[in-house]
N, C-alpha and C. Protein backbone atom coordinates (compact mmCIF):
# COMPACT_ATOMS: atom_id res chain seq x y z
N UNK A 1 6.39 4.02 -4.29
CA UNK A 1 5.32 3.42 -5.04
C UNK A 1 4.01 3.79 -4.38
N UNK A 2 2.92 3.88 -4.97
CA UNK A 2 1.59 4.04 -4.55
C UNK A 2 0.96 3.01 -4.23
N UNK A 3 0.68 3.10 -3.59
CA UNK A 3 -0.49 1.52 -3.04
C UNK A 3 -1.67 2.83 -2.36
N UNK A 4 -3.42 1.67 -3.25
CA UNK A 4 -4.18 2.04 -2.80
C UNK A 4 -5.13 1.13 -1.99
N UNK A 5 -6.04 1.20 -0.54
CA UNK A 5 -6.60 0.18 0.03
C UNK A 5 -7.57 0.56 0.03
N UNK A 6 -8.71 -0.50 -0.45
CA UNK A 6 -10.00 -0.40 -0.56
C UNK A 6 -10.67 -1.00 0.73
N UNK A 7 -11.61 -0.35 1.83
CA UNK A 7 -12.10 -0.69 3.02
C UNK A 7 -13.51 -1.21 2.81
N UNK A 8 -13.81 -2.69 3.26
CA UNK A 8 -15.38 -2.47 2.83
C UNK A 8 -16.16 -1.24 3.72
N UNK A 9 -17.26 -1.14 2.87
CA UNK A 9 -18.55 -0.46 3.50
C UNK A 9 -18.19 1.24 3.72
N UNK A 10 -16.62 1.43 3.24
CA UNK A 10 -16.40 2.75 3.29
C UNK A 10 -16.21 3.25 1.96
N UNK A 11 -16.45 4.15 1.54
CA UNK A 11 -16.42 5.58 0.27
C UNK A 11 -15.40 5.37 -0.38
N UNK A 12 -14.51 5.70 0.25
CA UNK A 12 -13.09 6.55 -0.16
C UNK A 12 -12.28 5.35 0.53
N UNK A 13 -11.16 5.25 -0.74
CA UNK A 13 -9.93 4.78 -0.51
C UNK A 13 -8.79 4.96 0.25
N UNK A 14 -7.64 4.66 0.75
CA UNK A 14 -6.79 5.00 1.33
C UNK A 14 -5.36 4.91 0.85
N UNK A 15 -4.86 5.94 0.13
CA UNK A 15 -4.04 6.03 -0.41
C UNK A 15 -2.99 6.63 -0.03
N UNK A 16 -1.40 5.91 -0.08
CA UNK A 16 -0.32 6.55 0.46
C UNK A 16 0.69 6.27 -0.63
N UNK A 17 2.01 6.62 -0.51
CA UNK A 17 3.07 6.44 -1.27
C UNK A 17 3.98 5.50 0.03
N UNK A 18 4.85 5.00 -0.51
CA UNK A 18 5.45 4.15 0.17
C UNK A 18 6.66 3.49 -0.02
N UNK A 19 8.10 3.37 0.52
CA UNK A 19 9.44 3.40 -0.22
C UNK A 19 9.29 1.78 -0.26
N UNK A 20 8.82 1.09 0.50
CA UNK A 20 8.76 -0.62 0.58
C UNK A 20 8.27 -0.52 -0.90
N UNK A 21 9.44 -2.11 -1.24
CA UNK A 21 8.87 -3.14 -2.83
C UNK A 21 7.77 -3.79 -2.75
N UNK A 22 7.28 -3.89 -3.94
CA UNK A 22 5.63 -4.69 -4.14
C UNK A 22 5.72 -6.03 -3.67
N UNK A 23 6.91 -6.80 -3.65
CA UNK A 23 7.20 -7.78 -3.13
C UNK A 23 6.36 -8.11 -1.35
N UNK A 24 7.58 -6.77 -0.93
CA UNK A 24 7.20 -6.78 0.87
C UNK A 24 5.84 -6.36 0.98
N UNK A 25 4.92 -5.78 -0.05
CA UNK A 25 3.50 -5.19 0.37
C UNK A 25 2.89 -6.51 -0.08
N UNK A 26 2.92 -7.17 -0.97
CA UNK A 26 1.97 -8.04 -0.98
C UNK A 26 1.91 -9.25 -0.07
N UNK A 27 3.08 -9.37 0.40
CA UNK A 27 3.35 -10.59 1.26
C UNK A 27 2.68 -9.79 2.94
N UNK A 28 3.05 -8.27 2.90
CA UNK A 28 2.35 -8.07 4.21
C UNK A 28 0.90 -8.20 4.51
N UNK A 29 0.03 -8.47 2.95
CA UNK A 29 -0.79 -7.87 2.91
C UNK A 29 -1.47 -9.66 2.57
N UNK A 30 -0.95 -10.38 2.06
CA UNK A 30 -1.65 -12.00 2.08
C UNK A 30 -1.65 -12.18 3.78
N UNK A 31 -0.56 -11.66 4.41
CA UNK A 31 -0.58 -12.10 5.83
C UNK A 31 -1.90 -11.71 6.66
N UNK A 32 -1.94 -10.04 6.25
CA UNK A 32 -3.50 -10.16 7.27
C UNK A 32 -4.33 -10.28 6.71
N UNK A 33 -4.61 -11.06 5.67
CA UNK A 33 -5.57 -11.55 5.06
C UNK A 33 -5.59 -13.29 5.70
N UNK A 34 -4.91 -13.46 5.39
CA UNK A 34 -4.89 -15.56 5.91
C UNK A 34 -4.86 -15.43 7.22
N UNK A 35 -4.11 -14.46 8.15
CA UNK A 35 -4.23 -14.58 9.68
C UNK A 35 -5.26 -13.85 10.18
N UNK A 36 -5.81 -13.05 9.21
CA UNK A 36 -6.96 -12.35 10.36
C UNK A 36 -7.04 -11.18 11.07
N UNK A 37 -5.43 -10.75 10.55
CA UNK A 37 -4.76 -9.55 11.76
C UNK A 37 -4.97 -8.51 11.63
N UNK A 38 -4.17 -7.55 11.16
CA UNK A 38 -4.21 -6.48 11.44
C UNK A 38 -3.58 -5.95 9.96
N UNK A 39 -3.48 -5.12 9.07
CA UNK A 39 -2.42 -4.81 7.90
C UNK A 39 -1.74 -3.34 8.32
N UNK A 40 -0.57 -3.43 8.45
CA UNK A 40 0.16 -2.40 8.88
C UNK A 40 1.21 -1.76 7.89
N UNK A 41 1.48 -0.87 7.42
CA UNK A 41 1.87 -0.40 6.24
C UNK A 41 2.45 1.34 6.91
N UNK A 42 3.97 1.41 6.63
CA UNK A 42 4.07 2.85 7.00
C UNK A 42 4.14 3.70 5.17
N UNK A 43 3.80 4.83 5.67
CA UNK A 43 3.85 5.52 4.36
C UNK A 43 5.68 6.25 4.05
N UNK A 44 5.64 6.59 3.16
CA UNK A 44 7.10 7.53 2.97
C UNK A 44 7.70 8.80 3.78
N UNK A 45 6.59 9.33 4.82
CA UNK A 45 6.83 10.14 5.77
C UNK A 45 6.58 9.05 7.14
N UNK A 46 7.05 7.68 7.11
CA UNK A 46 6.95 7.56 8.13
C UNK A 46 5.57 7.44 9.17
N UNK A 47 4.57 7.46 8.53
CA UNK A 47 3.16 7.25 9.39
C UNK A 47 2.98 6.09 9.13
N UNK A 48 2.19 5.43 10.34
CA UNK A 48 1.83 4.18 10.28
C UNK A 48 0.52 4.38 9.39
N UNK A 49 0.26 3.42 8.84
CA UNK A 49 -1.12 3.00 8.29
C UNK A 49 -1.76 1.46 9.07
N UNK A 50 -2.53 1.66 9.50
CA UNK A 50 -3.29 0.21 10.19
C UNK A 50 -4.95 0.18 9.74
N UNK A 51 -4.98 -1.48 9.37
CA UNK A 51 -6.60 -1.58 8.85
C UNK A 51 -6.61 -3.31 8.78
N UNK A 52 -8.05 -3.62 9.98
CA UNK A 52 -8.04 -4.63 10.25
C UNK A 52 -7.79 -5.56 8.72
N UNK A 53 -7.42 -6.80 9.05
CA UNK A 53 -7.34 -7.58 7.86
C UNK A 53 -8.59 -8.08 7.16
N UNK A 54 -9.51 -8.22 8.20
CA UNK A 54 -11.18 -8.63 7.59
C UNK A 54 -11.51 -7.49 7.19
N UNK A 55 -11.48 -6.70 7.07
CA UNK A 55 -12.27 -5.27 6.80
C UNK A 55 -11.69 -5.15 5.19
N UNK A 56 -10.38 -5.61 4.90
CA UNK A 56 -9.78 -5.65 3.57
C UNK A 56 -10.88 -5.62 2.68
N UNK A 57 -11.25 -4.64 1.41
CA UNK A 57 -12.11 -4.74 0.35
C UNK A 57 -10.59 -5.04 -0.63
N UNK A 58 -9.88 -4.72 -0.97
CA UNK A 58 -8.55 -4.76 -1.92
C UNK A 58 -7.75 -3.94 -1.86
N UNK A 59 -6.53 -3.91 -2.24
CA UNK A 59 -5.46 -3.47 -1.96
C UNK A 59 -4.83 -3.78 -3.46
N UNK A 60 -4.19 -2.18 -4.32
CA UNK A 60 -3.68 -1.74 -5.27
C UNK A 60 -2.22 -1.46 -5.31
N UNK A 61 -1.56 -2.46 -5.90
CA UNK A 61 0.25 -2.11 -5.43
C UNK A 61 0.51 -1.49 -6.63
N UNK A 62 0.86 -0.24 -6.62
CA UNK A 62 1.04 0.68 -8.10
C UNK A 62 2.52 -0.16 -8.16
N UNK A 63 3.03 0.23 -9.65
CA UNK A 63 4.10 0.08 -10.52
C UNK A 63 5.62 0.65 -9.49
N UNK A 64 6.43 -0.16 -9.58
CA UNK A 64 7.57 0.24 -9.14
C UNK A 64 8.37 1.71 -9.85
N UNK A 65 8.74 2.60 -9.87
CA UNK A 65 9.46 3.71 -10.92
C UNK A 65 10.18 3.93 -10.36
N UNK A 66 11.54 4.23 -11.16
CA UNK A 66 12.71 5.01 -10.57
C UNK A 66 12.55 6.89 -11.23
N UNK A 67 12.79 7.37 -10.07
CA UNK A 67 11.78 8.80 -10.31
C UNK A 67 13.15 9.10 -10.80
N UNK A 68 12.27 10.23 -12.16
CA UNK A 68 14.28 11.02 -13.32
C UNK A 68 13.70 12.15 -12.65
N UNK A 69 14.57 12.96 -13.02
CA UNK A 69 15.74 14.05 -12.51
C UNK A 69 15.54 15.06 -14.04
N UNK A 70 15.53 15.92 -13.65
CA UNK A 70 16.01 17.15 -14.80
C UNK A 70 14.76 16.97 -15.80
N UNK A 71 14.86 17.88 -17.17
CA UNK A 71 14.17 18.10 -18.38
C UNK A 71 14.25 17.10 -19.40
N UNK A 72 15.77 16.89 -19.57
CA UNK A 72 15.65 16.06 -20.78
C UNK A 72 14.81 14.87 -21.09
N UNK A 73 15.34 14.64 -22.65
CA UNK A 73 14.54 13.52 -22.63
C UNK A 73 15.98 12.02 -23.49
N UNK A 74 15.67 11.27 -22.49
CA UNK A 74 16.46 9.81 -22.98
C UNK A 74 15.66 8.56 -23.18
């Protein structure tokens, strides 16, 4: 799934793909928001993503999809 994070006071977004459910991102993501912390998020290759929790401008949890396979169409 795509999730995009909006940083205040910066340009450009930060966008990764990511195998975690919208479930586990939003709950990671109320956390460093109410605690203050830190938001830590790895992407689908495995890189960490880190961005203080105050600095949060918003955070975009794209649509869950199960990715098809082949040409056809069903």
């Amino acid at each position: 799934m795509e999730i995009k994070i909006g940083v205040q006071n910066v340009g450009r977004e930060i966008v990764l793909e990511s195998t975690q459910d919208a479930d586990t991102v939003a709950k990671v993501v109320g956390q460093a928001i109410s605690e203050g912390g830190e938001l830590r998020l790895k992407d689908d290759k495995g890189r960490l993503i880190i961005v203080p929790g105050n600095a949060l401008a918003y955070v975009e949890i794209g649509a869950e999809e199960v990715r098809r396979v082949g040409f056809g169409q069903f």
